[in-house]
Protein backbone atom coordinates (compact mmCIF):
# COMPACT_ATOMS: atom_id res chain seq x y z
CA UNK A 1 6.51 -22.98 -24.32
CA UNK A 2 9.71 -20.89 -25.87
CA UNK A 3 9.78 -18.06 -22.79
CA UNK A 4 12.13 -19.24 -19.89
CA UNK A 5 10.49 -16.62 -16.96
CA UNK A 6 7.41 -17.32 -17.62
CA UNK A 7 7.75 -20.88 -17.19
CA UNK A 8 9.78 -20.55 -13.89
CA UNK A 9 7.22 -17.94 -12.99
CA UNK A 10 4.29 -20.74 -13.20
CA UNK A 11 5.97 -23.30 -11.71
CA UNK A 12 7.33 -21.94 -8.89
CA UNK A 13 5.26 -18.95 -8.60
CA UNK A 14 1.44 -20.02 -9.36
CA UNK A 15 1.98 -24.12 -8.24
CA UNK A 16 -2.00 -24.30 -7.64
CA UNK A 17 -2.19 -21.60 -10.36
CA UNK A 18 -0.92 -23.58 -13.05
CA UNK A 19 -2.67 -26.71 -11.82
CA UNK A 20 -6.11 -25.44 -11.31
CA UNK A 21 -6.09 -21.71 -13.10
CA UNK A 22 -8.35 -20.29 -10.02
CA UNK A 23 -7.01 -18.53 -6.72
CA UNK A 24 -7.00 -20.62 -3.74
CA UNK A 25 -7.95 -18.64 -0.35
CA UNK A 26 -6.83 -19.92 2.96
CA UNK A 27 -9.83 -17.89 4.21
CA UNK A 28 -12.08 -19.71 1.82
CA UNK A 29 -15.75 -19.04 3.94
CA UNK A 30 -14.50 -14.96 3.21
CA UNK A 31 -15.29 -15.45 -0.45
CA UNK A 32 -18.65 -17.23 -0.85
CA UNK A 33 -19.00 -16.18 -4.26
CA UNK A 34 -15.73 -17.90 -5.08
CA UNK A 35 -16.66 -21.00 -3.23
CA UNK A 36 -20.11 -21.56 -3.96
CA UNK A 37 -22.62 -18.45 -5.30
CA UNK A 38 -25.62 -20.14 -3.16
CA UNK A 39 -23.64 -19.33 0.10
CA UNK A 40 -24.14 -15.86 -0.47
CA UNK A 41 -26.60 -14.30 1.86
CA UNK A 42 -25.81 -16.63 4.85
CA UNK A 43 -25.19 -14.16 7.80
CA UNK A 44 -26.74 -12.53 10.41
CA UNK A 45 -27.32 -9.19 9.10
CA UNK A 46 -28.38 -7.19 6.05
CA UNK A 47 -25.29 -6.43 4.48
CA UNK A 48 -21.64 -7.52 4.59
CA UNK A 49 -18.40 -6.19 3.03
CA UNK A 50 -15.28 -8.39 3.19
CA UNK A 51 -11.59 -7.88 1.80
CA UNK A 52 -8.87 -10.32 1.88
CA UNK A 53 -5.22 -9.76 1.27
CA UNK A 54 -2.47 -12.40 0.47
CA UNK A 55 1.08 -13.22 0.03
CA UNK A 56 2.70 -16.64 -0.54
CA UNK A 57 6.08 -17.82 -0.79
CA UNK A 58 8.68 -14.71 -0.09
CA UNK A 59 11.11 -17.76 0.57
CA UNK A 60 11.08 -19.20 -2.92
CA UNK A 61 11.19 -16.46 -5.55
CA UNK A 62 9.62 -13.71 -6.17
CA UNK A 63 5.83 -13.60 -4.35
CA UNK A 64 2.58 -14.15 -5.64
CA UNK A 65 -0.39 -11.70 -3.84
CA UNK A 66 -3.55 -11.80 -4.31
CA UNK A 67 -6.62 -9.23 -3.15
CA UNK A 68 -10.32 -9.92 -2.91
CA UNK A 69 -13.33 -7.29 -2.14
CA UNK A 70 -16.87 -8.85 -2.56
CA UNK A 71 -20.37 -7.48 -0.79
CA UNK A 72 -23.37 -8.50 0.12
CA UNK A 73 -26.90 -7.40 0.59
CA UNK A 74 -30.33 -9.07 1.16
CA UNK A 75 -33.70 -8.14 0.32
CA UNK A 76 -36.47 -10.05 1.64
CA UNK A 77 -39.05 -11.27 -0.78
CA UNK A 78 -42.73 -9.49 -0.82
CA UNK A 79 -44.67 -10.72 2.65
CA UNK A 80 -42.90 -13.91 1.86
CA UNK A 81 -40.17 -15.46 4.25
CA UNK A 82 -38.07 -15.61 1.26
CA UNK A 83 -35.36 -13.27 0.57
CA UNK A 84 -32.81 -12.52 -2.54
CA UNK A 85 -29.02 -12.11 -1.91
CA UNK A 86 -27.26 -9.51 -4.63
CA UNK A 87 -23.33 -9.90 -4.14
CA UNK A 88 -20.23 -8.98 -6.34
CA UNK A 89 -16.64 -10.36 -6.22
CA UNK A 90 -13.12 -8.71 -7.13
CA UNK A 91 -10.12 -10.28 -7.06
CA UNK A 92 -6.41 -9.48 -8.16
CA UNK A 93 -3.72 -11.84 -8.42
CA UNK A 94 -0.36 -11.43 -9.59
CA UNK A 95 2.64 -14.41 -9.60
CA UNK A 96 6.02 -14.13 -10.40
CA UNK A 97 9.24 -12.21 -12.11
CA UNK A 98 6.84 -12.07 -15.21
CA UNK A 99 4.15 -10.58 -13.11
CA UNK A 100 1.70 -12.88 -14.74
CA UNK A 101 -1.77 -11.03 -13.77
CA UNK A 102 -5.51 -11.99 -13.39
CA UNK A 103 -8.63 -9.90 -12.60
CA UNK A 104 -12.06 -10.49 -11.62
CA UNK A 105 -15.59 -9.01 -11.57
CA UNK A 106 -18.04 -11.58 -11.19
CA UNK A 107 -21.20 -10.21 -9.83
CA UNK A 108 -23.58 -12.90 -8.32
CA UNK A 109 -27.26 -13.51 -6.95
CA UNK A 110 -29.12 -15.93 -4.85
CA UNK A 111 -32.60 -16.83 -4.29
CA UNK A 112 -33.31 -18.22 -0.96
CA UNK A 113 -36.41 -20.34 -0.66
CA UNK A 114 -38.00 -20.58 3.13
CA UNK A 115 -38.69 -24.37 4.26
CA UNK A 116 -39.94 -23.78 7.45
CA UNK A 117 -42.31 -21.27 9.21
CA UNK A 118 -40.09 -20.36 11.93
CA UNK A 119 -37.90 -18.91 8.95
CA UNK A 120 -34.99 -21.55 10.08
CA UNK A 121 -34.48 -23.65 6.95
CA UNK A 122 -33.48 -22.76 3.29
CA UNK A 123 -33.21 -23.86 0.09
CA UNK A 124 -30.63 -21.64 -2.04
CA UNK A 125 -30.06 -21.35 -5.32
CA UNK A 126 -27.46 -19.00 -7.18
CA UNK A 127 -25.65 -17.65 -10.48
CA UNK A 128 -22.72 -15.82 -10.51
CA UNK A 129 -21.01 -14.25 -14.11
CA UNK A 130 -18.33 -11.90 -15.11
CA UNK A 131 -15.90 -10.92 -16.87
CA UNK A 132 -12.05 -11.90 -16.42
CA UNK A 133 -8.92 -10.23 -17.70
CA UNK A 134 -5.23 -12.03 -17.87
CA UNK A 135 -1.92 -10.13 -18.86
CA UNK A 136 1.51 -10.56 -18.38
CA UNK A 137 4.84 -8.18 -18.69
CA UNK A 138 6.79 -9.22 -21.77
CA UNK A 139 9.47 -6.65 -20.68
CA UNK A 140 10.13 -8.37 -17.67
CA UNK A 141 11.03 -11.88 -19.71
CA UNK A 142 13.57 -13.92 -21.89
CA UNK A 143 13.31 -15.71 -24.70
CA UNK A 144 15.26 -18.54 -26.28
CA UNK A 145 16.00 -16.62 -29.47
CA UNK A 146 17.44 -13.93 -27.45
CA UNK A 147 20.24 -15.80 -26.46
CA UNK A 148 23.15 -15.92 -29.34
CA UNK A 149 26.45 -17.31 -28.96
CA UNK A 150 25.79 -17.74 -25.33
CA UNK A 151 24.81 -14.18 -24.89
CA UNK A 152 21.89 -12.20 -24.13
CA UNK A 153 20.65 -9.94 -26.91
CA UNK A 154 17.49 -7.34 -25.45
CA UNK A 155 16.95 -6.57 -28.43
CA UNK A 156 16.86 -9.81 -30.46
CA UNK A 157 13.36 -10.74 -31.88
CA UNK A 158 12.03 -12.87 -29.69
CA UNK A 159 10.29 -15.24 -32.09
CA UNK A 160 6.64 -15.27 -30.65
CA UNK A 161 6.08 -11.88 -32.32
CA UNK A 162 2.56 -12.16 -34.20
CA UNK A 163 1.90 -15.03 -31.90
CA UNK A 164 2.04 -14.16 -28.64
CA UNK A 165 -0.99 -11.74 -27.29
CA UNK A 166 0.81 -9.41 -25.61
CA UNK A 167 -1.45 -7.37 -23.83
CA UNK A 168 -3.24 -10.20 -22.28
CA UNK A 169 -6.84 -11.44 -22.90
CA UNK A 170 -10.31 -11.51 -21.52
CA UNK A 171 -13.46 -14.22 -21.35
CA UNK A 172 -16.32 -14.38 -19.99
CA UNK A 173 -16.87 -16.96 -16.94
CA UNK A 174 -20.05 -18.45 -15.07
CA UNK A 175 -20.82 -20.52 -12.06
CA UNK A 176 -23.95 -21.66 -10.58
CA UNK A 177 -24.41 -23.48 -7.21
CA UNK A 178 -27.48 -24.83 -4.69
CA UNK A 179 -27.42 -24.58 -0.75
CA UNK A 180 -29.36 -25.94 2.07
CA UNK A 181 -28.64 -24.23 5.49
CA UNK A 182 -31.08 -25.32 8.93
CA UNK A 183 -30.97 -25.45 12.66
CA UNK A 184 -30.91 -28.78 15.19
CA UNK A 185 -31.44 -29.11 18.95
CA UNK A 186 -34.05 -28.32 21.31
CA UNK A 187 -33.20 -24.41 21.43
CA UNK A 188 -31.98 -24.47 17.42
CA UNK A 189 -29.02 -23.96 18.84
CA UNK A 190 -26.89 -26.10 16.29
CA UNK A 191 -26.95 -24.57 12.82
CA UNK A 192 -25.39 -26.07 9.69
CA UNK A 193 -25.21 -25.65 6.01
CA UNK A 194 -24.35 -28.17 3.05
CA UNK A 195 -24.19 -26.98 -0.54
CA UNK A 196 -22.12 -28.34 -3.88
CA UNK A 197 -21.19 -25.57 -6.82
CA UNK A 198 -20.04 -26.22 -10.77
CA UNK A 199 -17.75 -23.15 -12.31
CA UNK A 200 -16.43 -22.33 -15.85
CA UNK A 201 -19.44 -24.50 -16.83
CA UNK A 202 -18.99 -22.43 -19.94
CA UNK A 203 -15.61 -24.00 -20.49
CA UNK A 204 -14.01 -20.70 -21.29
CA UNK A 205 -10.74 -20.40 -23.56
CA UNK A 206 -7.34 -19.50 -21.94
CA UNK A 207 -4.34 -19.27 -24.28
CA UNK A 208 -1.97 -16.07 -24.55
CA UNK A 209 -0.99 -18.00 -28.04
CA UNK A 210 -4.92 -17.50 -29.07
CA UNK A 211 -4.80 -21.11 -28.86
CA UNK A 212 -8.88 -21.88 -28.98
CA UNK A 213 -8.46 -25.55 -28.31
CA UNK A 214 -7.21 -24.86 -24.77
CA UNK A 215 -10.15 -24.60 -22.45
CA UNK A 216 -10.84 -23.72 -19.02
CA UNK A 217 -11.86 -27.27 -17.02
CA UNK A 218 -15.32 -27.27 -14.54
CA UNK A 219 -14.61 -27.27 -11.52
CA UNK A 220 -16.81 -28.73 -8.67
CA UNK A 221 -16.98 -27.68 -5.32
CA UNK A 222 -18.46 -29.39 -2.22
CA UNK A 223 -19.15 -27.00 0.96
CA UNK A 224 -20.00 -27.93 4.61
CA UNK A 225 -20.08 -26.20 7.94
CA UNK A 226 -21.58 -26.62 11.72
CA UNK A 227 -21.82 -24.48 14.41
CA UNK A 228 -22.78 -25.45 18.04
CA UNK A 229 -22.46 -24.82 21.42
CA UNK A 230 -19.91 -26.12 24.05
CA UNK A 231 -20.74 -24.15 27.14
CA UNK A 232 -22.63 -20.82 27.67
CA UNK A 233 -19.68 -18.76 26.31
CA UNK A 234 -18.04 -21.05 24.24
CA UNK A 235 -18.86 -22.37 20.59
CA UNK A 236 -17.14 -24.87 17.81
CA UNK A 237 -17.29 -23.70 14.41
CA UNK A 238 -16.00 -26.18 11.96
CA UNK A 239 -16.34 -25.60 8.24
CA UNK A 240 -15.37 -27.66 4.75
CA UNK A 241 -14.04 -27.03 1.39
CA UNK A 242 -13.58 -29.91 -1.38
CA UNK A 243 -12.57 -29.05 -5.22
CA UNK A 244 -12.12 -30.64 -7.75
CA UNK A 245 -11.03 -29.40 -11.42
CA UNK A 246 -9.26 -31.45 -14.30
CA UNK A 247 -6.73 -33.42 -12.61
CA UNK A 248 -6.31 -31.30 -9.52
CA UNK A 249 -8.29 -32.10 -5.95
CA UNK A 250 -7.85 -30.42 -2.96
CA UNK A 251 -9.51 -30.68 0.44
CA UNK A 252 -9.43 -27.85 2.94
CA UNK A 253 -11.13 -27.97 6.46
CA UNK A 254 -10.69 -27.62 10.17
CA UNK A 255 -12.45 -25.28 13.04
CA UNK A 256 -12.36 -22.58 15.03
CA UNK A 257 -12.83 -22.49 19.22
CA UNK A 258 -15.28 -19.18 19.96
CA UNK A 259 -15.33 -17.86 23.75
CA UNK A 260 -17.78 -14.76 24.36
CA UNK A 261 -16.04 -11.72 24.90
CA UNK A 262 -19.12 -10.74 27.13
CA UNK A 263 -21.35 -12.57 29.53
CA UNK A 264 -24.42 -12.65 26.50
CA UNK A 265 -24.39 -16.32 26.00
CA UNK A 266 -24.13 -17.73 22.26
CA UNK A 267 -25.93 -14.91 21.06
CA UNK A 268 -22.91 -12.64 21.94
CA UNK A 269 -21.65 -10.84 18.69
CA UNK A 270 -18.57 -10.03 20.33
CA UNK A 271 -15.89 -12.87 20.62
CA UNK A 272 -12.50 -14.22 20.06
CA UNK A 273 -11.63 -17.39 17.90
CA UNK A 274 -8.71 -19.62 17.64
CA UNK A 275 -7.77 -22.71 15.58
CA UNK A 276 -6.68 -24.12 12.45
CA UNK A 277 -7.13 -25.89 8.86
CA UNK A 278 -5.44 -27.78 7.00
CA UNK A 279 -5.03 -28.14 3.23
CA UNK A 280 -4.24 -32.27 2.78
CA UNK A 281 -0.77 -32.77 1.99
CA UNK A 282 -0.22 -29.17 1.63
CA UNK A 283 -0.37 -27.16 4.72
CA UNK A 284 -1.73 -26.25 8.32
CA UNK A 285 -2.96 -23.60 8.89
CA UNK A 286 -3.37 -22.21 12.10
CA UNK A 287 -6.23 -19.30 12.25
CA UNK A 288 -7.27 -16.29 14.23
CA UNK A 289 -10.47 -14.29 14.08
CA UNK A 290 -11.37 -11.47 16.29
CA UNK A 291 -15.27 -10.51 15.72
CA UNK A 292 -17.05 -7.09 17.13
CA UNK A 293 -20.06 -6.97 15.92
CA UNK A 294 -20.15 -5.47 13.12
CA UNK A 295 -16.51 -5.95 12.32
CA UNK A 296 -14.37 -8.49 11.96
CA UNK A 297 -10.56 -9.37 11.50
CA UNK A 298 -9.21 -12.71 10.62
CA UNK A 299 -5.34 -13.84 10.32
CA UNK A 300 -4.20 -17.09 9.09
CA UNK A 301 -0.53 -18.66 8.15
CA UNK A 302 -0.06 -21.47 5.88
CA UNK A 303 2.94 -23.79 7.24
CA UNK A 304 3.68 -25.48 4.06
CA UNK A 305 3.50 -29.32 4.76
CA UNK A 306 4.25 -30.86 0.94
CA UNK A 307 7.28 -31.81 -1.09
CA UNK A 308 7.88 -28.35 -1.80
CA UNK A 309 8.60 -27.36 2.19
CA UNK A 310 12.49 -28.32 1.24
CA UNK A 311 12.36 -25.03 -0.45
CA UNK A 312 10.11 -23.01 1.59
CA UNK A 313 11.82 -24.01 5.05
CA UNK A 314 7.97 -24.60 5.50
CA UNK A 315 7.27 -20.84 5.05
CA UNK A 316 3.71 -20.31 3.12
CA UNK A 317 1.57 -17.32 2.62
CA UNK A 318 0.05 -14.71 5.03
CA UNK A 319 -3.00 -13.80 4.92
CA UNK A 320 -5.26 -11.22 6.32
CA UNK A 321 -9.62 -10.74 6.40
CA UNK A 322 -11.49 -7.44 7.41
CA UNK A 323 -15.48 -8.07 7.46
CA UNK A 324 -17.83 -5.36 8.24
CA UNK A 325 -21.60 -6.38 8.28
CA UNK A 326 -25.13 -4.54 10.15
CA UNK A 327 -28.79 -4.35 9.70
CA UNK A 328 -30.19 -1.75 7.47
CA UNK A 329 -32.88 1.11 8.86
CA UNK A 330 -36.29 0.47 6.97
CA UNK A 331 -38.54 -1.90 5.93
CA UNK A 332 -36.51 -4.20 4.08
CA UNK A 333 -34.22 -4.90 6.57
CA UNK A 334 -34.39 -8.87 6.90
CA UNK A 335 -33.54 -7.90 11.05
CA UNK A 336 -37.02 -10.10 12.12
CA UNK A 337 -37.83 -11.97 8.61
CA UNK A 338 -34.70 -13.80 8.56
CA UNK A 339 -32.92 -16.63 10.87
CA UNK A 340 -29.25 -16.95 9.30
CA UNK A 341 -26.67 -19.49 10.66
CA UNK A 342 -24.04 -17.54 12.16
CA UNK A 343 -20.10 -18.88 10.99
């Protein structure tokens, strides 16, 4: 590729960018729709609003940040104990001196299929499509052909004119995924869920040369997580991420110590948690989360762990969670049709 920024911009900017052309989320169980669309729905409440914020490698060149907002809401299903989960995800990410862009709105469903008559165990299926947008500032950039007799020319042609799409593109994307989330123990205590997800299934086409041979790879995603308790006011939550797209794998996982903020046992919705992941051969990634009730705030830091720590010093990215979920007033509030895992 003839364009000198936007090459340094990917490579040192957008590493799992340019590998895997998704966003990567320390935080991954605060974007469901991003990780698998059949985990949508799987909380104990009605409704739930989450926002994550970003920022990765200050120490190396110029940041990359990236923003999510997604909701949720559930609607139970007739006199059935099966209910429908309607979400929508929005995510912004921007990389580098180029200020290479891309934007999301993918809204998403899920149909959750009651195994059990105690309303404990589900089969979930789900769809999620949108549209994406991805730009880029030419202004910001160099170009081989600018550069004559060693100097820079600004205004030299830059040679990609009538090539290059210079105000970006859009495509379309899809992703579809199944879940299975139950209880265990003599008091269903123990909850879990297991699910597996395929994206870009479409194989959309990503080129800012309008390049149609270059095609977005699937990507597959396996998801796991377990809750259960320790002692009356104290809880393990431990939760997995796998993907795998084109060449690129990555495994994420690790857990999260809960103690009761009150004397309410397990079913106390007000509690501290501390812990960490860790992204093999990448980073750990020690994690916070402070949850009342109906909101919660969640802090992670990546210490950067792979050949690239040289440069970093080991510094990663930041990054910062705000949940707010509840029950609804009404008759389709899933408050007593419903038993969610809680995670």
């Amino acid at each position: 590729m003839n364009c000198r920024n936007l090459l340094v911009a990917l490579c040192l900017c957008c590493t799992h960018t340019l590998i895997a052309q998704d966003i990567h989320l320390s935080q991954f169980y605060e974007t469901p729709i991003l990780r698998n669309p059949a985990l949508i729905g799987l909380f104990h409440g009605d409704y739930r609003v989450q926002a994550v914020y970003r920022n990765q490698w200050n120490s190396v060149t110029i940041p990359y940040q990236t923003g999510t907002l997604s909701g949720e809401l559930k609607f139970p299903v007739g006199s059935s104990d099966d209910f429908v989960t309607a979400g929508v995800q929005f995510t912004y990410d921007r990389a580098g001196t180029a200020r290479l862009q891309s934007v999301q709105f993918l809204p998403a469903v899920n149909y959750h299929k009651s195994l059990s008559q105690d309303r404990s165990m589900f089969l979930s299926v789900g769809f999620t499509g949108g549209i994406v947008q991805r730009q880029f500032d030419q202004t910001k950039m160099t170009f081989n052909n600018q550069y004559t007799g060693g100097q820079y020319d600004p205004t030299a042609p830059t040679g990609e004119e009538g090539r290059l799409a210079l105000r970006g593109y859009s495509y379309m994307d899809a992703g579809a995924g199944i879940s299975f989330n139950s209880s265990l123990g003599e008091d269903e205590e123990i909850t879990y869920y297991l699910g597996a997800a395929i994206f870009h299934f479409n194989r959309p086409k990503l080129s800012f040369y309008k390049d149609g041979t270059v095609a977005l790879d699937p990507k597959f995603t396996v998801n796991a997580g377990i809750t259960f308790p320790l002692q009356e006011r104290l809880k393990l939550i431990a939760q997995y991420n796998q993907i795998h797209m084109g060449n690129y794998s990555e495994y994420l996982g690790g857990a999260l110590l809960g103690y009761s903020l009150y004397d309410d046992g397990l079913e106390s919705t007000k509690a501290f948690y501390i812990g960490a992941y860790m992204r093999y051969q990448d980073a750990i990634i020690p994690s916070f989360r402070l949850d009342m009730e109906k909101y919660e705030v969640g802090i992670t830091y990546d210490a950067n762990i792979s050949g690239l720590k040289t440069a970093t010093n080991g510094v990663g990215g930041f990054e910062l969670s705000l949940v707010f979920k509840g029950f609804l007033n009404g008759r389709n509030s899933t408050l007593d049709a419903v038993h969610c895992p809680r995670f």
